[in-house]
Protein backbone atom coordinates (compact mmCIF):
# COMPACT_ATOMS: atom_id res chain seq x y z
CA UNK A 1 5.61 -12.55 -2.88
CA UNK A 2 6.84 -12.08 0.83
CA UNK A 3 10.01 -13.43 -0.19
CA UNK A 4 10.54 -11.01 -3.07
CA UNK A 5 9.82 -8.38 -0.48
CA UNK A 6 12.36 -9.37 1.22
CA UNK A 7 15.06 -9.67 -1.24
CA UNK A 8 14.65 -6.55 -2.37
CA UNK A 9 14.72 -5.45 1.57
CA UNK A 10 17.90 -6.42 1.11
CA UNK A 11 19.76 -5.19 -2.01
CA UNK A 12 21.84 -3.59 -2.63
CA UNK A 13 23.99 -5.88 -0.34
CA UNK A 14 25.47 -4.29 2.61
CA UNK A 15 22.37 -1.79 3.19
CA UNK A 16 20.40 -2.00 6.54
CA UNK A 17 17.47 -4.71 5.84
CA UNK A 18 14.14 -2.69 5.31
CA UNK A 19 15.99 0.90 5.14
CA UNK A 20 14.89 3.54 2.92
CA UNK A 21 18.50 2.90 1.00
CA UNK A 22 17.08 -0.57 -0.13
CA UNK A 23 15.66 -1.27 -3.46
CA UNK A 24 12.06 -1.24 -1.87
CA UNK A 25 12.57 2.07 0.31
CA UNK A 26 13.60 3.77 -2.69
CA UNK A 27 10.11 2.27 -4.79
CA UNK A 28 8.53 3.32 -1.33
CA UNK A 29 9.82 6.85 -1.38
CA UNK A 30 8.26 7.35 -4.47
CA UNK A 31 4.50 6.69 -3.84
CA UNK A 32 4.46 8.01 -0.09
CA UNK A 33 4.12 11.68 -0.57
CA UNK A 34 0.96 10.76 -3.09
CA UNK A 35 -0.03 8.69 0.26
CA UNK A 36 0.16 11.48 2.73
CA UNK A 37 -3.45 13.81 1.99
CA UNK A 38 -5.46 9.94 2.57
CA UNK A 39 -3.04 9.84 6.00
CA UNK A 40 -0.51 7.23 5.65
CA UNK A 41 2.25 8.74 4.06
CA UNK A 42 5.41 6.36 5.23
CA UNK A 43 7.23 4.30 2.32
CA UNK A 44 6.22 0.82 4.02
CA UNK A 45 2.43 1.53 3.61
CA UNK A 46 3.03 2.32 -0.60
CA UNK A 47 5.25 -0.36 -1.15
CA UNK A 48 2.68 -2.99 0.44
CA UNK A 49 -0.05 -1.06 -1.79
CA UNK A 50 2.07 -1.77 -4.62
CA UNK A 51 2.72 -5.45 -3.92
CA UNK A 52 -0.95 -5.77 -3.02
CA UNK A 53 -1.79 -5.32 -6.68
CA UNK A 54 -0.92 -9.16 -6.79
CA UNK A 55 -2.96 -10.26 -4.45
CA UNK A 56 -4.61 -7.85 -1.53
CA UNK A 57 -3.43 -10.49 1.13
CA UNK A 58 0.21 -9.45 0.26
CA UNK A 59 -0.77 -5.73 1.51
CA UNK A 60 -0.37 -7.50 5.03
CA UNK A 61 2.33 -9.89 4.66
CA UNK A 62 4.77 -6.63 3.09
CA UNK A 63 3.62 -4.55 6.20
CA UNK A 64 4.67 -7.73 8.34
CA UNK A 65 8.24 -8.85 6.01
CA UNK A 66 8.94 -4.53 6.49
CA UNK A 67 7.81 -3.38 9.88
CA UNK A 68 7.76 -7.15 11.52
CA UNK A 69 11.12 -7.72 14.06
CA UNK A 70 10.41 -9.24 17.27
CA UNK A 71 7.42 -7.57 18.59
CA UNK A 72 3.62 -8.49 17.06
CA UNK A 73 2.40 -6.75 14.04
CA UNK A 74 -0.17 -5.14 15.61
CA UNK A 75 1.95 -3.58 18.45
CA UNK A 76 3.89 -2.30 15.41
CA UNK A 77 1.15 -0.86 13.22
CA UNK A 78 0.03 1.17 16.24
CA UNK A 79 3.15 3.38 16.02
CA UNK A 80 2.19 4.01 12.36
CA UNK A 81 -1.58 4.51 12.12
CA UNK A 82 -3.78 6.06 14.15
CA UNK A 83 -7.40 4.57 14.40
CA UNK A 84 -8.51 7.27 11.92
CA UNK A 85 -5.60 6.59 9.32
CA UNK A 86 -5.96 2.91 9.98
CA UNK A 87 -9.98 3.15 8.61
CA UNK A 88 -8.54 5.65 5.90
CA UNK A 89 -5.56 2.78 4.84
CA UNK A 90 -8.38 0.12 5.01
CA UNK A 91 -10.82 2.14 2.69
CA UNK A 92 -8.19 2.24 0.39
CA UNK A 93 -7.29 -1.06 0.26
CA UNK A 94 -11.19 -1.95 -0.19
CA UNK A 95 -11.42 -0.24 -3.47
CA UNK A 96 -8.15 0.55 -4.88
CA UNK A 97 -6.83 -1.22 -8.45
CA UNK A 98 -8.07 -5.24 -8.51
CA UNK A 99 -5.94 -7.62 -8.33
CA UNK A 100 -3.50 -8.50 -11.09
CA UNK A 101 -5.86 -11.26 -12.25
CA UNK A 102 -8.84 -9.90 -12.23
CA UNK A 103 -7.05 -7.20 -14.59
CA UNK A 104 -6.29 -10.01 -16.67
CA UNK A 105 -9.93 -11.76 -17.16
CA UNK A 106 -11.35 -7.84 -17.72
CA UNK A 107 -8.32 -7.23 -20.38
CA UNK A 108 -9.60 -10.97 -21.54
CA UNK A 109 -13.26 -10.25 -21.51
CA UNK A 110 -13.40 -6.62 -22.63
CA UNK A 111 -10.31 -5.58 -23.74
CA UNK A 112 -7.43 -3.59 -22.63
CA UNK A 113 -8.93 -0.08 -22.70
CA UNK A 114 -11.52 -1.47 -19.94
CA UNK A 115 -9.07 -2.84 -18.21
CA UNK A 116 -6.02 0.36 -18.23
CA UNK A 117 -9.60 2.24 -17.31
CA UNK A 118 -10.37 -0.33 -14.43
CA UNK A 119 -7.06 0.21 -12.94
CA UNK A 120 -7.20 3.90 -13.12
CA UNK A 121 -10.42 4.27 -11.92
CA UNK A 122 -10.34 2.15 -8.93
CA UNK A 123 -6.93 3.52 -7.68
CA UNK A 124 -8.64 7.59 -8.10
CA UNK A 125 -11.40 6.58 -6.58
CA UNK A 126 -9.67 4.83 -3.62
CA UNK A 127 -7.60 8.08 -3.38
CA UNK A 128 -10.08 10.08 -3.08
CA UNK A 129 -12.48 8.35 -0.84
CA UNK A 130 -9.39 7.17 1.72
CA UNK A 131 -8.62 11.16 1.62
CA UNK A 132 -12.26 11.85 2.07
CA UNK A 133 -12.34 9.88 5.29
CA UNK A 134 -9.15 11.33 6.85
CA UNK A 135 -9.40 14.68 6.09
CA UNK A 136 -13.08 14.50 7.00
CA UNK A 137 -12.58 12.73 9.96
CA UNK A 138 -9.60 14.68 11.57
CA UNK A 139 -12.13 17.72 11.04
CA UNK A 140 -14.57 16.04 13.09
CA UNK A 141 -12.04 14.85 15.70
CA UNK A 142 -9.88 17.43 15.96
C-alpha cells in the first residue's frame, strides 16, 4: 500500500513528490477541511485516514511515505500535531470505519446494509468523539 502512496505522490509526472498538486494532495484536499473541528486538518493526515481503511497500520506508513525525508518520523509529526491533536488523531483512528476486511466478513455475515451502516457509523462516531476531545480539551487547556 506504501508503494501506491507513493506513486500517486508522484503523478502527474513532473509535480513536486508529496505536493498538494499530486494525485494524493488533491484526494487530501478534499477530506482535510472535514478534518479540521477534530484538530488535524492538513491533507497528509486524511489521505493516511483514507488508506488506513485497508489496513490501520497503513495510517502510519502514508504519514511516513508523505511527511518522511531525512529526519525521523517523530521529529516530523511534532511540527504537525500538538499533544492534544495527536490524542484527538489517535481517538480517531481507534474507532473510525474497520478495516476493508472486516467490512467484507460483516457484508458476508449480515449483509450489506449492516455493513454500509458499519462504515457510517464508525467513521460519525470517530468524528465526533476525536472532535469531542479537541475541542474539549483546548477548552480545558487554553
Amino acid at each position: 500500500m506504501v508503494i501506491v502512496v507513493w506513486l500517486l505522490s508522484s503523478l502527474p509526472w513532473g509535480v513536486e513528490y508529496a505536493s498538494t498538486n499530486s494525485f494524493i494532495g488533491y484526494l487530501g484536499k478534499l477530506v482535510a477541511p472535514l478534518l479540521k473541528l477534530p484538530g488535524f486538518g492538513f491533507w497528509q493526515a486524511g489521505v493516511a485516514l483514507i488508506f488506513g481503511f485497508l489496513a490501520k497500520e497503513v495510517v502510519v506508513g502514508t504519514l511516513g511515505t508523505l511527511l518522511g525525508g531525512e529526519a525521523s518520523l517523530g521529529n516530523i509529526l511534532s511540527s504537525y500535531f500538538t499533544p492534544l491533536s495527536a490524542f484527538s488523531f489517535m481517538v480517531f483512528c481507534a474507532t473510525y470505519i474497520p478495516c476493508a476486511a472486516a467490512i467484507a466478513t460483516i457484508k458476508q455475515e449480515i449483509g450489506g446494509k449492516w455493513a454500509l451502516f458499519s462504515a457510517f457509523y464508525t467513521t460519525i462516531l470517530a468524528w465526533s468523539l476525536s472532535t469531542l476531545v479537541y475541542q474539549l480539551g483546548k477548552l480545558l487547556i487554553g
